[in-house]
PDB file of N, CA and C in Angstrom:
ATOM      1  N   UNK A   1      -2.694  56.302  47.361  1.00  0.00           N
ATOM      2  CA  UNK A   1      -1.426  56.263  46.671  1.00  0.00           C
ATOM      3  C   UNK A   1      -1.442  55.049  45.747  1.00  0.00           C
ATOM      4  N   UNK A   2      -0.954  55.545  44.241  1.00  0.00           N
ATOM      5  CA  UNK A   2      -1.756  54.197  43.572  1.00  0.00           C
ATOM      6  C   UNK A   2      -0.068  54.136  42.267  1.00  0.00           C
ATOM      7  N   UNK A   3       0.043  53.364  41.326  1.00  0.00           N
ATOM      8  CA  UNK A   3       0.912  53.551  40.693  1.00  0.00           C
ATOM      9  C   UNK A   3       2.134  53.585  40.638  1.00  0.00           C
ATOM     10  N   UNK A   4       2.408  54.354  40.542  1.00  0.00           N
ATOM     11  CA  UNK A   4       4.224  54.862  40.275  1.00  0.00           C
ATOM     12  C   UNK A   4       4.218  55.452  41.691  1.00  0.00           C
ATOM     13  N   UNK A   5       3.696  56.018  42.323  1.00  0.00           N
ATOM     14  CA  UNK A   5       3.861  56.864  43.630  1.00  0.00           C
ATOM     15  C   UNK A   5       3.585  55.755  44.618  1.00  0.00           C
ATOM     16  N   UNK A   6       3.221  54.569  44.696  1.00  0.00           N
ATOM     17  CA  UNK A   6       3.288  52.964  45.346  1.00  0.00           C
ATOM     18  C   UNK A   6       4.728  52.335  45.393  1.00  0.00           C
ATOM     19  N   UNK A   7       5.117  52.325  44.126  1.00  0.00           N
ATOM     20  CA  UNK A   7       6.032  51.817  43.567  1.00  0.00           C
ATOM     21  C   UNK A   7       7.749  52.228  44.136  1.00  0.00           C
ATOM     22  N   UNK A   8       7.071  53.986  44.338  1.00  0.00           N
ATOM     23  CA  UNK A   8       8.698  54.460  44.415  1.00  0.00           C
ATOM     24  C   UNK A   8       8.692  54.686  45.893  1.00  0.00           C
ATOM     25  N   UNK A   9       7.899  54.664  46.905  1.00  0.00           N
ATOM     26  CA  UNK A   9       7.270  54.575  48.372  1.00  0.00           C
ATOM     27  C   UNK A   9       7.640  53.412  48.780  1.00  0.00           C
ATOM     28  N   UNK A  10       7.430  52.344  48.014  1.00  0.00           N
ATOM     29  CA  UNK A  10       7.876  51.171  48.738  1.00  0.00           C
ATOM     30  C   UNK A  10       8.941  50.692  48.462  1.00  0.00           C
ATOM     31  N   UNK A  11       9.730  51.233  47.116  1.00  0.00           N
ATOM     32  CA  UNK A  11      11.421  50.763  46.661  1.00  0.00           C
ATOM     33  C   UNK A  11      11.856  51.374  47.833  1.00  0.00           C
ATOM     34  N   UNK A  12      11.869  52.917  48.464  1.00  0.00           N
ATOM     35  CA  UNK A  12      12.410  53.586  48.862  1.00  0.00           C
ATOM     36  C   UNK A  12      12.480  52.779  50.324  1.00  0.00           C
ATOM     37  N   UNK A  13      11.524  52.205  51.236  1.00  0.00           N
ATOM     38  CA  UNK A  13      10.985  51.309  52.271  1.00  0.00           C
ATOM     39  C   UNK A  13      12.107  50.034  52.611  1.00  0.00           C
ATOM     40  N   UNK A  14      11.787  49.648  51.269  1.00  0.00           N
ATOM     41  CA  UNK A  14      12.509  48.718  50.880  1.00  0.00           C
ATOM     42  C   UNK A  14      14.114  48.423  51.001  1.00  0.00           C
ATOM     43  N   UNK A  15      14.622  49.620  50.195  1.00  0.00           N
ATOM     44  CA  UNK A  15      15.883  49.979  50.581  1.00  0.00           C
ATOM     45  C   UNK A  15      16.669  50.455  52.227  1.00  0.00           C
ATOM     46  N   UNK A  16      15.350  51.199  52.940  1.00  0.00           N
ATOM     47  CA  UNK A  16      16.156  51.990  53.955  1.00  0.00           C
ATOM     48  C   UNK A  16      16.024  50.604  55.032  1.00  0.00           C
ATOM     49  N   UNK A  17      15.105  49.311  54.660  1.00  0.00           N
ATOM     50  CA  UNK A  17      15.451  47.958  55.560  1.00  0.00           C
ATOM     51  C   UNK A  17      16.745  47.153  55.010  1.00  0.00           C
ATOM     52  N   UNK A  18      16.991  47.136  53.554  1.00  0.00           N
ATOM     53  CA  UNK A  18      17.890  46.314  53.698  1.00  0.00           C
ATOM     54  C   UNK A  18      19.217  46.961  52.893  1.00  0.00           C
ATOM     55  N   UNK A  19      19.896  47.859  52.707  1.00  0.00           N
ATOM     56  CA  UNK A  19      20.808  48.698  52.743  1.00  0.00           C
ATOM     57  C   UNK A  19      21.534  48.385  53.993  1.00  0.00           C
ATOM     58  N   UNK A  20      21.060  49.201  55.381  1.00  0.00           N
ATOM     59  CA  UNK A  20      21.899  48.577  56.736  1.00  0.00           C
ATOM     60  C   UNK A  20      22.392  47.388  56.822  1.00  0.00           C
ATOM     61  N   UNK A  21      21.977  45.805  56.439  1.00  0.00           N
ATOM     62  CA  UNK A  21      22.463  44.738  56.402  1.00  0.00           C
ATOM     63  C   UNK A  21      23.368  44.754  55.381  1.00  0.00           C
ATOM     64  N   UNK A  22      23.332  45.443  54.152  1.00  0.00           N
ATOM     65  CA  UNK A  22      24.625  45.579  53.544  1.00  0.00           C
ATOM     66  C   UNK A  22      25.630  46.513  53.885  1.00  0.00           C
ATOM     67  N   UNK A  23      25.455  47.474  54.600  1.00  0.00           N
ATOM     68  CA  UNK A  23      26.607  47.938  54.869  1.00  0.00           C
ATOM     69  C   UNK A  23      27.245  47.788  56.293  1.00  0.00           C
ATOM     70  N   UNK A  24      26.594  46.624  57.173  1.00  0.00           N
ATOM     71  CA  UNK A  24      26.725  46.060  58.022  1.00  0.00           C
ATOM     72  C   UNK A  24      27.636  44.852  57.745  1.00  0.00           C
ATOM     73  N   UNK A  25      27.659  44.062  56.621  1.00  0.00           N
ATOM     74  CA  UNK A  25      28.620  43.121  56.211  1.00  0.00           C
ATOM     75  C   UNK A  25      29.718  43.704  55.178  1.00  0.00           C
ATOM     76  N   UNK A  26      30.101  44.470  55.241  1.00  0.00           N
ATOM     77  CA  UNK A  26      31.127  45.054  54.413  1.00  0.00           C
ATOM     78  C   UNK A  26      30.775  45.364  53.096  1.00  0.00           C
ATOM     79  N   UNK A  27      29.480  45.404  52.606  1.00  0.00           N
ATOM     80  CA  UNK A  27      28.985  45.344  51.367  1.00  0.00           C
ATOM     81  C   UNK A  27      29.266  46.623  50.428  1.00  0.00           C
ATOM     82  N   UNK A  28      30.187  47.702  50.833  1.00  0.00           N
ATOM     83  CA  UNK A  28      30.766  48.779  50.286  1.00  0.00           C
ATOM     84  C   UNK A  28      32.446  48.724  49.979  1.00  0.00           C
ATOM     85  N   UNK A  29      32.824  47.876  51.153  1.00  0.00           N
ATOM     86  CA  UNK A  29      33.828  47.476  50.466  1.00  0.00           C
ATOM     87  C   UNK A  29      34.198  47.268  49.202  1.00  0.00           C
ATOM     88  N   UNK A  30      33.310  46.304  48.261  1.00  0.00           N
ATOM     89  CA  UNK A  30      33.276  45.728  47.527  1.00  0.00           C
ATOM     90  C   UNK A  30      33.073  46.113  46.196  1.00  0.00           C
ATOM     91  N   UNK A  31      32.598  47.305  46.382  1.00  0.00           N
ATOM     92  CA  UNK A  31      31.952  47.885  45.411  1.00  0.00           C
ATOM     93  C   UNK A  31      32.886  49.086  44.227  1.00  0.00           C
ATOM     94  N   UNK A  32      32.869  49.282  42.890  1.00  0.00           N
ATOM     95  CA  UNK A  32      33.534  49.408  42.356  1.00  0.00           C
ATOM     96  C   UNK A  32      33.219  51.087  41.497  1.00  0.00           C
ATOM     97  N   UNK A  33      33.469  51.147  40.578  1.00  0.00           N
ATOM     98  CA  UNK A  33      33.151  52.365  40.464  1.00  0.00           C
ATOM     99  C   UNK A  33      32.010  51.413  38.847  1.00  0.00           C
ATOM    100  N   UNK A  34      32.829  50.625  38.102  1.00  0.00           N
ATOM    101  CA  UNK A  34      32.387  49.680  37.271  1.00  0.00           C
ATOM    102  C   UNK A  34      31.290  48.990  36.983  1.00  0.00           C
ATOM    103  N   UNK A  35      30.584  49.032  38.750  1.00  0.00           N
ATOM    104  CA  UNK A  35      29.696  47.695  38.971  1.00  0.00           C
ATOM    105  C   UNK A  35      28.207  48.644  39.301  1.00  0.00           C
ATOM    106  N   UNK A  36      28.455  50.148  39.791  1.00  0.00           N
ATOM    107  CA  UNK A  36      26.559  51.076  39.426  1.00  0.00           C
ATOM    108  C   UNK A  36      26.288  50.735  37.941  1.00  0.00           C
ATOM    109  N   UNK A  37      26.519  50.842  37.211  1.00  0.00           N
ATOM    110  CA  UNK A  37      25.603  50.521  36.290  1.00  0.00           C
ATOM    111  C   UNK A  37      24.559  49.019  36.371  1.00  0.00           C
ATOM    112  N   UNK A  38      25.602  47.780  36.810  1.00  0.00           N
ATOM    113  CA  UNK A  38      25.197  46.494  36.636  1.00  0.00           C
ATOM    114  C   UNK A  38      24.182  46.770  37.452  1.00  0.00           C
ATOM    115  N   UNK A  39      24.997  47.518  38.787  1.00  0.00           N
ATOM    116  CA  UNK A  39      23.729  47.674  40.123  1.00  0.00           C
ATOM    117  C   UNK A  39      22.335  48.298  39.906  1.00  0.00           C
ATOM    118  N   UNK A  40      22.436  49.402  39.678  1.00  0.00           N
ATOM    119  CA  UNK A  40      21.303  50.083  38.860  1.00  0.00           C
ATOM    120  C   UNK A  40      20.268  48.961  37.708  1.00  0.00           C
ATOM    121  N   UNK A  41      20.614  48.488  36.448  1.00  0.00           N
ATOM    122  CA  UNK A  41      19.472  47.786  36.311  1.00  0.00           C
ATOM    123  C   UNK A  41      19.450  46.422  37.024  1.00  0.00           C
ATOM    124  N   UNK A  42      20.038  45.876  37.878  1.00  0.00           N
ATOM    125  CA  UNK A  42      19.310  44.952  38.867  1.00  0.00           C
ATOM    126  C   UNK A  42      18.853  45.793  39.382  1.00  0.00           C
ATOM    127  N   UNK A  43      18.592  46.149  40.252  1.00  0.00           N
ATOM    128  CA  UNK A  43      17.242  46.980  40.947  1.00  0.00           C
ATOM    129  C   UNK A  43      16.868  47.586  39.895  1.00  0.00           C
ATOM    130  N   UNK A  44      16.606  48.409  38.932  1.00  0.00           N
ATOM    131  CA  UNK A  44      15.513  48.331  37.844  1.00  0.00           C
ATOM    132  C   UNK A  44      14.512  47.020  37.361  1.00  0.00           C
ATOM    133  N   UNK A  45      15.593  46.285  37.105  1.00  0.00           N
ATOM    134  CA  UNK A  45      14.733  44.881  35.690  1.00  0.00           C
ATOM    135  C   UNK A  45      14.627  43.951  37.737  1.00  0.00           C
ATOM    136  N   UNK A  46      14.424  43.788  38.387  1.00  0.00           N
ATOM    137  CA  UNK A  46      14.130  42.592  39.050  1.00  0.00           C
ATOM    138  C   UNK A  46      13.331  43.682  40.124  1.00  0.00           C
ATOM    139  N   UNK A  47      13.250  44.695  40.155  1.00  0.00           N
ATOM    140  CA  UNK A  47      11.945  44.683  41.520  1.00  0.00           C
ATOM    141  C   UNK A  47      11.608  46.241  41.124  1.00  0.00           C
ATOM    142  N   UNK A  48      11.606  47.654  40.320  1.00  0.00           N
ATOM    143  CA  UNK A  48      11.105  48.788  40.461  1.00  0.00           C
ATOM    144  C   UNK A  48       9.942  48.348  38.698  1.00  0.00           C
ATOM    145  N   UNK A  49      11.038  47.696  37.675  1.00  0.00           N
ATOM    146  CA  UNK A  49       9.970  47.385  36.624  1.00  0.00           C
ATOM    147  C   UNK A  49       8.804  46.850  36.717  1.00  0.00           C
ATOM    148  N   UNK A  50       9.018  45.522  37.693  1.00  0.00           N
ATOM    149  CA  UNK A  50       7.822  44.301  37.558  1.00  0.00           C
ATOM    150  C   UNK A  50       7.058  44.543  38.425  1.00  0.00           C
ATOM    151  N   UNK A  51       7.683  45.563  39.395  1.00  0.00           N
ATOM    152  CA  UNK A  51       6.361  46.355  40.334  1.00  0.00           C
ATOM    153  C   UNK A  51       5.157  47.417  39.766  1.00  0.00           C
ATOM    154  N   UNK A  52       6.129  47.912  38.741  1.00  0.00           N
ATOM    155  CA  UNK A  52       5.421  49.134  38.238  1.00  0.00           C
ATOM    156  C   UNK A  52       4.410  48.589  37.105  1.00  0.00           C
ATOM    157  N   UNK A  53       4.909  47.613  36.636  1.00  0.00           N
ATOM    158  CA  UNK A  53       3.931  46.751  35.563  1.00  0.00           C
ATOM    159  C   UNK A  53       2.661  46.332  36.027  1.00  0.00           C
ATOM    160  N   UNK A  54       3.198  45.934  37.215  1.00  0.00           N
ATOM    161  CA  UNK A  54       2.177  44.950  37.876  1.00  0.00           C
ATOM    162  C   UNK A  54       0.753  45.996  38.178  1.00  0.00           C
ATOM    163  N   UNK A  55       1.004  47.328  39.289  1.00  0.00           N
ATOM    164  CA  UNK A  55       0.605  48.208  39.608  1.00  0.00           C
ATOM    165  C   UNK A  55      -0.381  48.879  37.802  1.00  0.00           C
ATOM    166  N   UNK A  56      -0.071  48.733  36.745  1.00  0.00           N
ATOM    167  CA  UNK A  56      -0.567  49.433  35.743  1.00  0.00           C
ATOM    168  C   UNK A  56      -1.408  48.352  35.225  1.00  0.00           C
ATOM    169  N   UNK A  57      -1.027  46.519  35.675  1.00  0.00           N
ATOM    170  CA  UNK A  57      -1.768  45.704  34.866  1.00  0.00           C
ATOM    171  C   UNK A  57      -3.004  45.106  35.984  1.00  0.00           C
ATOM    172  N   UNK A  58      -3.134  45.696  37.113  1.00  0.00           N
ATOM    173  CA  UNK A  58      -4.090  45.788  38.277  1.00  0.00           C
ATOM    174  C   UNK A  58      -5.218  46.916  37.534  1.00  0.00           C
ATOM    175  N   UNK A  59      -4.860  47.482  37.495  1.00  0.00           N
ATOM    176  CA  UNK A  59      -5.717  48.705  36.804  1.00  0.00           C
ATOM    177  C   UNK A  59      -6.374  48.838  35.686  1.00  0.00           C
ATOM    178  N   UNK A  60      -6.077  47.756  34.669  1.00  0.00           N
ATOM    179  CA  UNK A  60      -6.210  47.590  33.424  1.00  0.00           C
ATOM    180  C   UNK A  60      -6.997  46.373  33.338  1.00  0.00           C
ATOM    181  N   UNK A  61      -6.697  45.332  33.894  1.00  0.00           N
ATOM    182  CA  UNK A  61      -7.365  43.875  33.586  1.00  0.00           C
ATOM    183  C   UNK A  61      -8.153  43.808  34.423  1.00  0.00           C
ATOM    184  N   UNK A  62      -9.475  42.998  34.356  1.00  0.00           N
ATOM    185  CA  UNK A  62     -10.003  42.597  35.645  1.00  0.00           C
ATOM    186  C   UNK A  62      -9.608  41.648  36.701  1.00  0.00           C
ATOM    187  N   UNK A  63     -10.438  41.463  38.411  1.00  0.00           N
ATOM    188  CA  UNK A  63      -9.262  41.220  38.730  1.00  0.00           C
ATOM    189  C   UNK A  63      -9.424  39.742  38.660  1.00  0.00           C
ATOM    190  N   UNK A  64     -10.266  38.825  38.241  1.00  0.00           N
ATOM    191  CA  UNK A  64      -9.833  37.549  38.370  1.00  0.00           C
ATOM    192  C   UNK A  64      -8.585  37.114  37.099  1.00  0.00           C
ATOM    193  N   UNK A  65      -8.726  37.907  35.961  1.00  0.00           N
ATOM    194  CA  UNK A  65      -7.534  37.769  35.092  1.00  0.00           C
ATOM    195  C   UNK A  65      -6.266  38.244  35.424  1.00  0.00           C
ATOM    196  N   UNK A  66      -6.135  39.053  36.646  1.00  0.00           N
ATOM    197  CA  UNK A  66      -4.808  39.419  37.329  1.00  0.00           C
ATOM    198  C   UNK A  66      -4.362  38.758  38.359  1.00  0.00           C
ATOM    199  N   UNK A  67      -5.536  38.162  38.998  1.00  0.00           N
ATOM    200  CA  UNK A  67      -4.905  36.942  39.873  1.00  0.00           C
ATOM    201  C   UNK A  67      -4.357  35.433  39.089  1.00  0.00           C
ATOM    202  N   UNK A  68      -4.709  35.120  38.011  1.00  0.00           N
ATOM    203  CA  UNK A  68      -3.933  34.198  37.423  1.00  0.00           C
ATOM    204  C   UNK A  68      -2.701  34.850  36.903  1.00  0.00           C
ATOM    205  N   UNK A  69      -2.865  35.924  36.595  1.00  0.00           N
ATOM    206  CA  UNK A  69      -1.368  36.271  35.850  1.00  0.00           C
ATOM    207  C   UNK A  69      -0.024  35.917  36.987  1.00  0.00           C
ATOM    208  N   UNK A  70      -0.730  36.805  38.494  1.00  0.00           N
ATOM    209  CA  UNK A  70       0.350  37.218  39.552  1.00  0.00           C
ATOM    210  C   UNK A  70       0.447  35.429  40.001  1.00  0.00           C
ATOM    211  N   UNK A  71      -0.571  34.614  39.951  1.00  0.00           N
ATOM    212  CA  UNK A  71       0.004  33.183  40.087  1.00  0.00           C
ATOM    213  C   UNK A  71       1.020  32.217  39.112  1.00  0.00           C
ATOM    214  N   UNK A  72       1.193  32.761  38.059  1.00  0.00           N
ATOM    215  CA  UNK A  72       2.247  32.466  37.350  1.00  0.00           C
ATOM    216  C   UNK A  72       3.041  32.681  37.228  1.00  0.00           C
ATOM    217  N   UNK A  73       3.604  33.892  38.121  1.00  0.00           N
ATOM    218  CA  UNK A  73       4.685  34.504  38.752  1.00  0.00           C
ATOM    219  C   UNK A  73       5.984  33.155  39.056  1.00  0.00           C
ATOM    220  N   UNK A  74       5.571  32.500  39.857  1.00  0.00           N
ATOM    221  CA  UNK A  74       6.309  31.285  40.490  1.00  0.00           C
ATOM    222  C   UNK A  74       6.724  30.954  39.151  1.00  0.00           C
ATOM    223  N   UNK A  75       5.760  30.100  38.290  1.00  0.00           N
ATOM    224  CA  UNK A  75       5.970  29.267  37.540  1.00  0.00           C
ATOM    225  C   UNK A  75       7.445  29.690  36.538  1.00  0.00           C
ATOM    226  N   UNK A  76       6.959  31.252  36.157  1.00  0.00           N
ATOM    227  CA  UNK A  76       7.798  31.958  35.015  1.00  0.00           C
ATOM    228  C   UNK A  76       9.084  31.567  35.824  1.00  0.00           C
ATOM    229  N   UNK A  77       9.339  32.071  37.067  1.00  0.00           N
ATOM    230  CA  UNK A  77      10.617  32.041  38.083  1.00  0.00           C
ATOM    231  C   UNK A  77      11.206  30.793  38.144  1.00  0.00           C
ATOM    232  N   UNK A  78      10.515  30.094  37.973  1.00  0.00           N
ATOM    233  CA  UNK A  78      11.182  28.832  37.899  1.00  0.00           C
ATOM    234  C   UNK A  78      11.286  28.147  36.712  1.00  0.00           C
ATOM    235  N   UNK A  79      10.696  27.809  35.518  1.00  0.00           N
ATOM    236  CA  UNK A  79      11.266  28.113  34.077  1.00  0.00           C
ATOM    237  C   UNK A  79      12.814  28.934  33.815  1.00  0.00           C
ATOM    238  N   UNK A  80      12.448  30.504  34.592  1.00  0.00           N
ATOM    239  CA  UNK A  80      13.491  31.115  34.534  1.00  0.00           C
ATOM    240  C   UNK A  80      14.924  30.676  34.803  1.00  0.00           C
ATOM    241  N   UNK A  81      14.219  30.374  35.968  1.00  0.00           N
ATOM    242  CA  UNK A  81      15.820  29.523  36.936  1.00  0.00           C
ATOM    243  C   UNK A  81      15.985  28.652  36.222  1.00  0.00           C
ATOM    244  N   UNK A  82      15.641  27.535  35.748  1.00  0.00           N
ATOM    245  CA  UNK A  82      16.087  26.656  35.001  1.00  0.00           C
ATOM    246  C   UNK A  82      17.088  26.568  33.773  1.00  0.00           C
ATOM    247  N   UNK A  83      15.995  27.922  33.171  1.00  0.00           N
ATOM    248  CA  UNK A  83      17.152  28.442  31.969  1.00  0.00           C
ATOM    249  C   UNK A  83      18.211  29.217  31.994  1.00  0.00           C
ATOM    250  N   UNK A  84      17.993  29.742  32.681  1.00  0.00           N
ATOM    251  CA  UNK A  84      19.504  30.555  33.018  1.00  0.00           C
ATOM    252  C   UNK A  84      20.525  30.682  33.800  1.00  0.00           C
ATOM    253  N   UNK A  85      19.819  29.454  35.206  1.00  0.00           N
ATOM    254  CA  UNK A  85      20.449  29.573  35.738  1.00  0.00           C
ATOM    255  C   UNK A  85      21.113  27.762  36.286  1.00  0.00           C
ATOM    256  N   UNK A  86      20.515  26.938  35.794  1.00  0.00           N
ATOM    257  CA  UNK A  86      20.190  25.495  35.506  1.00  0.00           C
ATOM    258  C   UNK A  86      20.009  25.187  36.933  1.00  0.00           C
ATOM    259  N   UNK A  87      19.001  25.945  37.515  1.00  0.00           N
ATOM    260  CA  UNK A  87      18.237  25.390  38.475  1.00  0.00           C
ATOM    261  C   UNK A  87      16.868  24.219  38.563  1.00  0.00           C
ATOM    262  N   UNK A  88      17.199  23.525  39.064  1.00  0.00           N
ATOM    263  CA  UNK A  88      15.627  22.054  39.183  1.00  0.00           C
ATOM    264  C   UNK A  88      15.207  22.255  40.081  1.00  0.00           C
ATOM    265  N   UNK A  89      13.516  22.492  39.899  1.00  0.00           N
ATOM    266  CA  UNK A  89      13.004  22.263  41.008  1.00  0.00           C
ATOM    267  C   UNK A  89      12.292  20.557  41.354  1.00  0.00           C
ATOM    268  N   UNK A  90      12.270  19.853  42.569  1.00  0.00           N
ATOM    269  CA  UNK A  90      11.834  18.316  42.615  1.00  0.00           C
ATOM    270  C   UNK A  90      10.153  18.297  42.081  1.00  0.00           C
ATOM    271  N   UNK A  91       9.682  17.654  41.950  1.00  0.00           N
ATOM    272  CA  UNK A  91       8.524  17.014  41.610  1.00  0.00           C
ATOM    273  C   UNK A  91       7.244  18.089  42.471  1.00  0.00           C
ATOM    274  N   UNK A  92       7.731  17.821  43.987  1.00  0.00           N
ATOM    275  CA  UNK A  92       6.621  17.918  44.839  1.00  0.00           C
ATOM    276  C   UNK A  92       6.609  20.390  44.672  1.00  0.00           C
ATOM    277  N   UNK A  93       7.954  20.260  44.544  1.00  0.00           N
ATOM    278  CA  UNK A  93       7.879  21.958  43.971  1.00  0.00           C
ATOM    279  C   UNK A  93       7.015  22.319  43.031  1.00  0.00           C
ATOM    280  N   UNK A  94       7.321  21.902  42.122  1.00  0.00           N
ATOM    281  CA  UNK A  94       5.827  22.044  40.496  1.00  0.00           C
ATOM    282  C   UNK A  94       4.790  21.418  40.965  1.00  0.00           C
ATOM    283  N   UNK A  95       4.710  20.633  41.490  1.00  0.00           N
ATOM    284  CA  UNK A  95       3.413  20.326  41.731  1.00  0.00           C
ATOM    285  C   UNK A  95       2.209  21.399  42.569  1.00  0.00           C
ATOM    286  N   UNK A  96       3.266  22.106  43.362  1.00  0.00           N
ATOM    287  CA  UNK A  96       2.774  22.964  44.699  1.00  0.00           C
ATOM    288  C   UNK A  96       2.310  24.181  43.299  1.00  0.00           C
ATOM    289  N   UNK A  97       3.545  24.306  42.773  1.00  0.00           N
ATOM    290  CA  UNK A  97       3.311  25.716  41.618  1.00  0.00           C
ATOM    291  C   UNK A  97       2.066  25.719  40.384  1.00  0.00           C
ATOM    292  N   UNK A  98       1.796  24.340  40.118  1.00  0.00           N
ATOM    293  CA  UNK A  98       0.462  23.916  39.448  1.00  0.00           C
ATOM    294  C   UNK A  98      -0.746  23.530  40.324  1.00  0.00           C
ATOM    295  N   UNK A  99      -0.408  23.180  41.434  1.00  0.00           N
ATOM    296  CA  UNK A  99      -1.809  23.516  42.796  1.00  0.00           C
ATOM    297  C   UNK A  99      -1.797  24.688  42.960  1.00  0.00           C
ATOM    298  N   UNK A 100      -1.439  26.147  42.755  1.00  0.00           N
ATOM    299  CA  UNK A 100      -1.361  27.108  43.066  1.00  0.00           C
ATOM    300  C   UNK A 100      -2.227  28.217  42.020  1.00  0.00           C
ATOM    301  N   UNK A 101      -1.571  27.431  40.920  1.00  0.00           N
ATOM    302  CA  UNK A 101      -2.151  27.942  39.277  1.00  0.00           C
ATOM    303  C   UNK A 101      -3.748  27.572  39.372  1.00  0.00           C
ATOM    304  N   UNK A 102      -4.095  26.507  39.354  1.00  0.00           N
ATOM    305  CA  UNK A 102      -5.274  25.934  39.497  1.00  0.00           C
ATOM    306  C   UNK A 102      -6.278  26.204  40.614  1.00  0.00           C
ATOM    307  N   UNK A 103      -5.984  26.630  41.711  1.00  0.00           N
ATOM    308  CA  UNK A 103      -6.551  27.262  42.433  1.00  0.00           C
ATOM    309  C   UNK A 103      -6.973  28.607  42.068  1.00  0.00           C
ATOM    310  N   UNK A 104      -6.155  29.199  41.803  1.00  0.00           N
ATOM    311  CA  UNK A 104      -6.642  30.607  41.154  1.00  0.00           C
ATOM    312  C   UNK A 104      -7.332  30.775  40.091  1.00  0.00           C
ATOM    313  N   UNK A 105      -7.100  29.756  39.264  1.00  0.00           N
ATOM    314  CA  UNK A 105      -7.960  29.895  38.138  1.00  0.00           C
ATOM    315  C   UNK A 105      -8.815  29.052  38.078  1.00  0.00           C
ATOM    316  N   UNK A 106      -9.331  28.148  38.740  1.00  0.00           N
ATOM    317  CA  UNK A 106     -10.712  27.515  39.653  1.00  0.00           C
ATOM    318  C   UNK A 106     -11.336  28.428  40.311  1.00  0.00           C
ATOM    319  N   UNK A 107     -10.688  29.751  41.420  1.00  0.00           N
ATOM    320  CA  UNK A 107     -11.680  30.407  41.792  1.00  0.00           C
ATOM    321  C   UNK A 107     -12.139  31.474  41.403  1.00  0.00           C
ATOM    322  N   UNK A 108     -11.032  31.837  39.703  1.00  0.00           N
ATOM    323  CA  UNK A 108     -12.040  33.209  39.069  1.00  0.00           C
ATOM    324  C   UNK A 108     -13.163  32.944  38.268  1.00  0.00           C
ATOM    325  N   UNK A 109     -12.557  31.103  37.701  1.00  0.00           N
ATOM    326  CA  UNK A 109     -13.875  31.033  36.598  1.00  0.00           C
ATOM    327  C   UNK A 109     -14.703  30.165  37.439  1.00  0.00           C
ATOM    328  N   UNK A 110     -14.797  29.850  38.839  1.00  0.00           N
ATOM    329  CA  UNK A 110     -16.226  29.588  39.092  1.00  0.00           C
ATOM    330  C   UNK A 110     -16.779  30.483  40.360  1.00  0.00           C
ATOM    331  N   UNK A 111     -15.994  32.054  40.144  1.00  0.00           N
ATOM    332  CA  UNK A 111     -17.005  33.203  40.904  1.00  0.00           C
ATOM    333  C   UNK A 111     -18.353  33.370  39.853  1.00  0.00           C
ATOM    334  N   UNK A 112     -19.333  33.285  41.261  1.00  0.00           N
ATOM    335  CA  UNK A 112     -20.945  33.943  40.095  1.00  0.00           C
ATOM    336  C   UNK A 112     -20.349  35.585  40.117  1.00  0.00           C
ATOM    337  N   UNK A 113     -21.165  35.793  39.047  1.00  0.00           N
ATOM    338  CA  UNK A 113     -21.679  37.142  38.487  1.00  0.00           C
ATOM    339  C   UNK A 113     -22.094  38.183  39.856  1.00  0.00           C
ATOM    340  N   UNK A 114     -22.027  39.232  40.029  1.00  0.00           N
ATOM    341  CA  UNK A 114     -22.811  39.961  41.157  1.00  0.00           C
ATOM    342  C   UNK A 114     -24.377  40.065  39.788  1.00  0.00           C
ATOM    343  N   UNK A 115     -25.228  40.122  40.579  1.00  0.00           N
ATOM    344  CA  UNK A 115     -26.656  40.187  40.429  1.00  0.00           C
ATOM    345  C   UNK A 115     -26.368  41.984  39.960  1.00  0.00           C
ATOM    346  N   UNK A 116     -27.665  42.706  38.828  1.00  0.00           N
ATOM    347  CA  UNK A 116     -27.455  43.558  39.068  1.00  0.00           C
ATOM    348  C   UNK A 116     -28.631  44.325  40.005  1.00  0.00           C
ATOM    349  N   UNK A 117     -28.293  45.137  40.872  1.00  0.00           N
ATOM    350  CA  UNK A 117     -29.306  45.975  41.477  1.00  0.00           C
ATOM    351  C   UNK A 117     -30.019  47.070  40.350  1.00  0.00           C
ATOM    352  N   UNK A 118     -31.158  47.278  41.012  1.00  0.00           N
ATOM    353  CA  UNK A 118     -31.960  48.092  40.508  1.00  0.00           C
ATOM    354  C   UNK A 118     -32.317  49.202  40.895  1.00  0.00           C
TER     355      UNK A 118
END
């Protein structure tokens, strides 16, 4: 199971764990006739898009150039937060998120080559 059929397998997973905790805290209460749309692309743009991207850019790039991408994940998130949401992270946070970067991209560009067989 690879792709889009990953993607909609595990939203679906996803949902039937944490749905019950929302409708366990009154989380229907709340809800409007106004606010499916907003609801709908949050769960689109924050976890069925960047899954499905991810899943098509696994497939496409090789993988030591996809393990730096998915390690910059953090970084973007926290840029993000910053800008939009004027979140700081302390010193020893970026630091962990640039030990993290550097690790990954220390261990794609100094994997050897596989040898080729004959």
């Amino acid at each position: 199971m690879v792709g889009t059929h990953a993607v909609t397998v595990g939203m679906i997973f996803a949902s039937i764990l944490v749905v019950p905790f929302g409708l366990a805290s009154g989380g229907l209460g709340n809800l409007t006739v106004e606010m499916i749309p907003a609801v709908c692309a949050l769960a689109l743009f924050s976890s069925a898009i960047p899954f499905l991207l991810e899943m098509k850019a696994f497939k496409r790039f090789p993988s030591s150039t996809f393990s730096i991408l998915m390690s910059m994940e953090s970084a973007v998130a926290a840029i993000s937060a910053l800008i939009f949401l004027g979140e700081y992270l302390i010193l020893t946070e970026w630091l962990a998120i640039i030990l993290v970067m550097s690790a990954s991209a220390g261990a794609s560009l100094s994997k050897q080559p596989k040898p080729i067989e004959n």
